[in-house]
PDB file of N, CA and C in Angstrom:
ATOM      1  N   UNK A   1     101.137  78.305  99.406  1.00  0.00           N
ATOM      2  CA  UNK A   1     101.036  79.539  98.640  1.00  0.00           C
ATOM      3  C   UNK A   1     102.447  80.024  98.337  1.00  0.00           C
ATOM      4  N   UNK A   2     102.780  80.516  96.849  1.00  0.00           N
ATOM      5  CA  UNK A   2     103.933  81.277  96.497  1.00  0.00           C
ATOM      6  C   UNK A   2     104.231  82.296  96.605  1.00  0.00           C
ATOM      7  N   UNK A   3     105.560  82.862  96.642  1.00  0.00           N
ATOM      8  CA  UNK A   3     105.608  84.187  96.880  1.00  0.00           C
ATOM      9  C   UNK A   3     104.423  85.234  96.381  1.00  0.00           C
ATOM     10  N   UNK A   4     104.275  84.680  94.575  1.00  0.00           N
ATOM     11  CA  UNK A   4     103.901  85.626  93.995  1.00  0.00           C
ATOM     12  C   UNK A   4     102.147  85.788  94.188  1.00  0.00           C
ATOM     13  N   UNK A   5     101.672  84.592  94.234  1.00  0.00           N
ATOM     14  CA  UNK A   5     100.291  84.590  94.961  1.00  0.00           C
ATOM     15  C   UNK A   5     100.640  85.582  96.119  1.00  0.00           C
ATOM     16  N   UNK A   6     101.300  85.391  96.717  1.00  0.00           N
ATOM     17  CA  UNK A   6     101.379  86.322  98.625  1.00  0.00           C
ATOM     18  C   UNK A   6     100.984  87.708  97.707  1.00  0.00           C
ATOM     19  N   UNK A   7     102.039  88.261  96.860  1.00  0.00           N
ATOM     20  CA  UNK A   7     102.043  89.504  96.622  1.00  0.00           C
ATOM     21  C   UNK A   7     100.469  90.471  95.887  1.00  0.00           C
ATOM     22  N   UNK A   8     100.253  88.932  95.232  1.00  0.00           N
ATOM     23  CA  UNK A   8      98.498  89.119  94.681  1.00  0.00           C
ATOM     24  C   UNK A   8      97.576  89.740  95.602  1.00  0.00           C
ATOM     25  N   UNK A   9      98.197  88.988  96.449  1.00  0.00           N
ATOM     26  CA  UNK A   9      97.011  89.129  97.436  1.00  0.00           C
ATOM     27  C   UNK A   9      96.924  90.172  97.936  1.00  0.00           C
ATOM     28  N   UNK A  10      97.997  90.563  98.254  1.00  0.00           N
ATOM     29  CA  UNK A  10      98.305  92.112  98.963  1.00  0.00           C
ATOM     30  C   UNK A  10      98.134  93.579  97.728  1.00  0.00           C
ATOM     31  N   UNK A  11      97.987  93.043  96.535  1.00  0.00           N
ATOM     32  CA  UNK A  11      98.090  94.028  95.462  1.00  0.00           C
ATOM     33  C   UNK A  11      96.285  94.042  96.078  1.00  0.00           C
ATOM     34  N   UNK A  12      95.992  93.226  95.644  1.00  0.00           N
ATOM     35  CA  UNK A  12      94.651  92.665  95.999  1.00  0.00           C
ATOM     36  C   UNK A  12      93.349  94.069  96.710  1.00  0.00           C
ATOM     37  N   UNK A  13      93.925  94.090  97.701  1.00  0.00           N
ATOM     38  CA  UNK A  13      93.653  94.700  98.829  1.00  0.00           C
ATOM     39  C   UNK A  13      93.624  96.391  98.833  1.00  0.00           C
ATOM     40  N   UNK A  14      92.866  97.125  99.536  1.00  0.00           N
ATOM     41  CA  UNK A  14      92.366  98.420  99.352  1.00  0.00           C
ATOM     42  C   UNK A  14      94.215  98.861  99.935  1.00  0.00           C
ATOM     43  N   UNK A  15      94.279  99.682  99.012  1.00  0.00           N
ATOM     44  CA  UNK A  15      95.113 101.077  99.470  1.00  0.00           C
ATOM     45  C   UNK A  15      95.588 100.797 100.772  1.00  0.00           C
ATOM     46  N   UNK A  16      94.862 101.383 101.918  1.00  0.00           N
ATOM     47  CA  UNK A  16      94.789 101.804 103.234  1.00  0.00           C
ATOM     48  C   UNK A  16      94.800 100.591 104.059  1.00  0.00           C
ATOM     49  N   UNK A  17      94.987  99.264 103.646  1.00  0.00           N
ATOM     50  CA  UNK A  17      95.249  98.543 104.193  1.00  0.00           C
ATOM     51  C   UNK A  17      96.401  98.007 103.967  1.00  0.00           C
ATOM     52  N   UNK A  18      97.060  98.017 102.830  1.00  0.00           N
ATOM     53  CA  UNK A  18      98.401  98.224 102.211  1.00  0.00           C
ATOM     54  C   UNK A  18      99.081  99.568 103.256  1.00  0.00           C
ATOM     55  N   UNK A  19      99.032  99.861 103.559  1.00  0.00           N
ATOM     56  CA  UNK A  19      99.784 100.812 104.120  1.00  0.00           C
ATOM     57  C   UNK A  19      99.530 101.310 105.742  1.00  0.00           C
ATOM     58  N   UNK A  20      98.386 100.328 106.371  1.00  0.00           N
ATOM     59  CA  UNK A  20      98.244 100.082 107.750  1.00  0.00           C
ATOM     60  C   UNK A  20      99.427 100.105 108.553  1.00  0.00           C
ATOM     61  N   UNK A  21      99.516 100.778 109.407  1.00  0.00           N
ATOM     62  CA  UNK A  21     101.171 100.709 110.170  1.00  0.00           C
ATOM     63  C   UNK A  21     101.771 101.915 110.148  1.00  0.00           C
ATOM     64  N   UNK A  22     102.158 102.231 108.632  1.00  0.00           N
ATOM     65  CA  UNK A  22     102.974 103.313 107.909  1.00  0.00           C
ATOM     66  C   UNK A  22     102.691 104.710 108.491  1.00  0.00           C
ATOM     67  N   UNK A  23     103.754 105.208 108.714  1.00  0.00           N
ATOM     68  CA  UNK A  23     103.880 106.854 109.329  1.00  0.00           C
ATOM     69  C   UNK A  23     102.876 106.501 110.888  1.00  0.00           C
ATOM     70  N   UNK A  24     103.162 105.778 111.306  1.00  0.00           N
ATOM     71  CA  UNK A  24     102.359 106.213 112.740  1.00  0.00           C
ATOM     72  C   UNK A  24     103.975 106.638 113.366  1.00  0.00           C
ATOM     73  N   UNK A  25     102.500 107.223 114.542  1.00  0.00           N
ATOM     74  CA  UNK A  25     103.592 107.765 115.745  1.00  0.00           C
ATOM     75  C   UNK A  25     104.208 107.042 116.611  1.00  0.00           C
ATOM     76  N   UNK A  26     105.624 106.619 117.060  1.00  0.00           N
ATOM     77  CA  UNK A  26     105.981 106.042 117.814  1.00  0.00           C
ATOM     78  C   UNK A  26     106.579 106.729 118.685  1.00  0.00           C
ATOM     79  N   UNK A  27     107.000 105.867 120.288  1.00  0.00           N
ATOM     80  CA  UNK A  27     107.310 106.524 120.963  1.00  0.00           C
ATOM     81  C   UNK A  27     109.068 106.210 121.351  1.00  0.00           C
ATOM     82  N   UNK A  28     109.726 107.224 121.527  1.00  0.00           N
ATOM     83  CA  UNK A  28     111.021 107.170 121.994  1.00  0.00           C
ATOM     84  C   UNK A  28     111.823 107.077 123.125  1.00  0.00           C
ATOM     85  N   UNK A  29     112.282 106.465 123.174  1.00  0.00           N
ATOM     86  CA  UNK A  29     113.056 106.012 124.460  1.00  0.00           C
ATOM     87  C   UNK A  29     114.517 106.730 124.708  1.00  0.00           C
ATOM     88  N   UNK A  30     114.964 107.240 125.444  1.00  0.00           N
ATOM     89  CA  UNK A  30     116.338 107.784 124.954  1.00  0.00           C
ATOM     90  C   UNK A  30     117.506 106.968 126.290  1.00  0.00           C
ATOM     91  N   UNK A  31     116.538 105.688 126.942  1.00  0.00           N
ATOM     92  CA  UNK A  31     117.445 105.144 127.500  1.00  0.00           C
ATOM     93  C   UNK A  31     117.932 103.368 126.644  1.00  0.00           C
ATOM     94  N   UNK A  32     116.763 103.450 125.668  1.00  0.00           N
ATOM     95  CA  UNK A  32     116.978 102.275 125.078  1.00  0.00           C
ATOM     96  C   UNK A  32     117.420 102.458 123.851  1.00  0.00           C
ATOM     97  N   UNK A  33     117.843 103.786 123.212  1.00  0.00           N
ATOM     98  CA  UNK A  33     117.887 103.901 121.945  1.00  0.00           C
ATOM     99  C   UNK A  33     119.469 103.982 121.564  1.00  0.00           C
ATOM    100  N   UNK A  34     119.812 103.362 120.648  1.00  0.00           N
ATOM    101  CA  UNK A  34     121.496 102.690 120.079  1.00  0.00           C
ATOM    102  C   UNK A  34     121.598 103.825 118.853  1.00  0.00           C
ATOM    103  N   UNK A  35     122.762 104.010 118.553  1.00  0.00           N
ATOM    104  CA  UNK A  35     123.396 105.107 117.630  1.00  0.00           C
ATOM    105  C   UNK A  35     122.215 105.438 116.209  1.00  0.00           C
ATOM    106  N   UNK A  36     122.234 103.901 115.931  1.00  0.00           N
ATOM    107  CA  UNK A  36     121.048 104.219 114.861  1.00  0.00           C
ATOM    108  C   UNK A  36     119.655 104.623 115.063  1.00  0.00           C
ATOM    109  N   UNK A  37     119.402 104.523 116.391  1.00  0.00           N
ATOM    110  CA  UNK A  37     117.586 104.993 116.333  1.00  0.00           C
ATOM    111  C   UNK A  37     118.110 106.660 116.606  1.00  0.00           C
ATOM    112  N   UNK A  38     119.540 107.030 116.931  1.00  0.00           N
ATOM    113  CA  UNK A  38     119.357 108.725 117.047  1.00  0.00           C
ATOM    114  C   UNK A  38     119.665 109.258 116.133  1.00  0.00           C
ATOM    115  N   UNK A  39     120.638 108.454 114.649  1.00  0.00           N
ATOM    116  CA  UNK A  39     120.262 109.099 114.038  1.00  0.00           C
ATOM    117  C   UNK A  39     119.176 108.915 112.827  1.00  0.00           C
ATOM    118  N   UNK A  40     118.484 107.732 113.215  1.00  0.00           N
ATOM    119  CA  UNK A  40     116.994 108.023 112.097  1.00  0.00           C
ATOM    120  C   UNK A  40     116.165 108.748 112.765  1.00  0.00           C
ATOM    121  N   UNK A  41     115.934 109.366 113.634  1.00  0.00           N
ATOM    122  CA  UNK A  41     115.339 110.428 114.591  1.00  0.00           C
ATOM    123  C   UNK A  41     115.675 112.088 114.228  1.00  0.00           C
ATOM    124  N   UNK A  42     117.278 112.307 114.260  1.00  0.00           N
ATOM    125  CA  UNK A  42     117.675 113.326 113.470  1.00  0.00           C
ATOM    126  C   UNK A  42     117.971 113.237 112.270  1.00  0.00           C
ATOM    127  N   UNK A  43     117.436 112.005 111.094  1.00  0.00           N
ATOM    128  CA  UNK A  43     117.012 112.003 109.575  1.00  0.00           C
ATOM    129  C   UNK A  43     115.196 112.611 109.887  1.00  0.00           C
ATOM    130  N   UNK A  44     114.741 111.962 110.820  1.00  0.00           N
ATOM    131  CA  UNK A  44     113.614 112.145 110.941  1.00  0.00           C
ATOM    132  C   UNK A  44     113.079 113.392 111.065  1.00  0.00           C
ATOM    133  N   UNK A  45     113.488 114.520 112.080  1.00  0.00           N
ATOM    134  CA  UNK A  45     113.536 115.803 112.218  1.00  0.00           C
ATOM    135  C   UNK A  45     114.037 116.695 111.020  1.00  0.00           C
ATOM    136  N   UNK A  46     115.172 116.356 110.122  1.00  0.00           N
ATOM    137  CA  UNK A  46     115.348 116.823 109.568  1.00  0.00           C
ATOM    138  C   UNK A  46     114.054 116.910 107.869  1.00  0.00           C
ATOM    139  N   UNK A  47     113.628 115.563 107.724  1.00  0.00           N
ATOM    140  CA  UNK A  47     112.811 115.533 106.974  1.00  0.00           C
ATOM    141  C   UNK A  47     111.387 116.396 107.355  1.00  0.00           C
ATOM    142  N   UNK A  48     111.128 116.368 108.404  1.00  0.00           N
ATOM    143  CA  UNK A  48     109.811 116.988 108.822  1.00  0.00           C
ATOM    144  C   UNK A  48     110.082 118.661 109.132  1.00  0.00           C
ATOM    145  N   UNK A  49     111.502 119.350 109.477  1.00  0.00           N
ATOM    146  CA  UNK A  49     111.611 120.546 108.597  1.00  0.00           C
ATOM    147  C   UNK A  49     111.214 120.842 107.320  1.00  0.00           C
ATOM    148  N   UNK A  50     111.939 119.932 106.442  1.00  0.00           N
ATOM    149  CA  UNK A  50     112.236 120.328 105.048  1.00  0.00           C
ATOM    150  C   UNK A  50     110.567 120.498 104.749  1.00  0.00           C
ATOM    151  N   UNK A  51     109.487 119.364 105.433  1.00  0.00           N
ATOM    152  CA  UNK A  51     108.228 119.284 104.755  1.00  0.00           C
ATOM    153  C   UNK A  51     107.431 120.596 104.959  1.00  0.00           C
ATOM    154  N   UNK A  52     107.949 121.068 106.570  1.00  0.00           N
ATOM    155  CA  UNK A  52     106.956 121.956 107.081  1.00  0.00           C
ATOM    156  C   UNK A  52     107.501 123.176 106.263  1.00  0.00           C
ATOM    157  N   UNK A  53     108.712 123.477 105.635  1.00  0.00           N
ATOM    158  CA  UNK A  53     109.753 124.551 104.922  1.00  0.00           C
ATOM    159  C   UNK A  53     108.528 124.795 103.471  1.00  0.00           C
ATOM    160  N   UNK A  54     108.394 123.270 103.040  1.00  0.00           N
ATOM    161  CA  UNK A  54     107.629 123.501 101.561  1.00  0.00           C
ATOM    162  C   UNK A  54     106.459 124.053 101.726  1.00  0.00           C
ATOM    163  N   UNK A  55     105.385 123.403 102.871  1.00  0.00           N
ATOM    164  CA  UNK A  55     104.131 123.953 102.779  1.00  0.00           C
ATOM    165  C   UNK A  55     104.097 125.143 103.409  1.00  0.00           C
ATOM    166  N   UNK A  56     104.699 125.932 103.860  1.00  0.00           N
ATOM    167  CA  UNK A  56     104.933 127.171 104.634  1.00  0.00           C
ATOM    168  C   UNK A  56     104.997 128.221 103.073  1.00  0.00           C
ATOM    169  N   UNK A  57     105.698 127.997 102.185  1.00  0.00           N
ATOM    170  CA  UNK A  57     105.713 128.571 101.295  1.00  0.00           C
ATOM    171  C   UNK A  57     104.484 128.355 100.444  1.00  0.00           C
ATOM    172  N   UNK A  58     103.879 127.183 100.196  1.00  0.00           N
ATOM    173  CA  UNK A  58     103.169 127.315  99.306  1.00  0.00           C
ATOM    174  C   UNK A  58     101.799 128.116  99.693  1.00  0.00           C
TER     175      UNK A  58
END
């Protein structure tokens, strides 16, 4: 199978299985975690302000 078949296949496929995985909750370690998991953690926090900022207003 070719790439582009692979991608068929996956176009293929419902929504919600396309995106199985995505935004779950994971858990954090703060004895295993290296410069970059703290700061996609504080990208992370910072994004989930900004979200809770919008719907607070609307």
């Amino acid at each position: 199978m070719n790439q582009s078949d692979n991608r068929r296949g996956r176009a293929a496929q419902p929504l919600s299985k396309n995106l199985e995985g995505h935004n779950l909750d994971v858990e954090f370690s703060e004895e295993r975690a290296d410069q970059e998991d703290w700061e996609a953690l504080e990208r992370s926090e910072r994004a989930d302000a900004r979200q809770n900022n919008k719907t607070s207003k609307l």
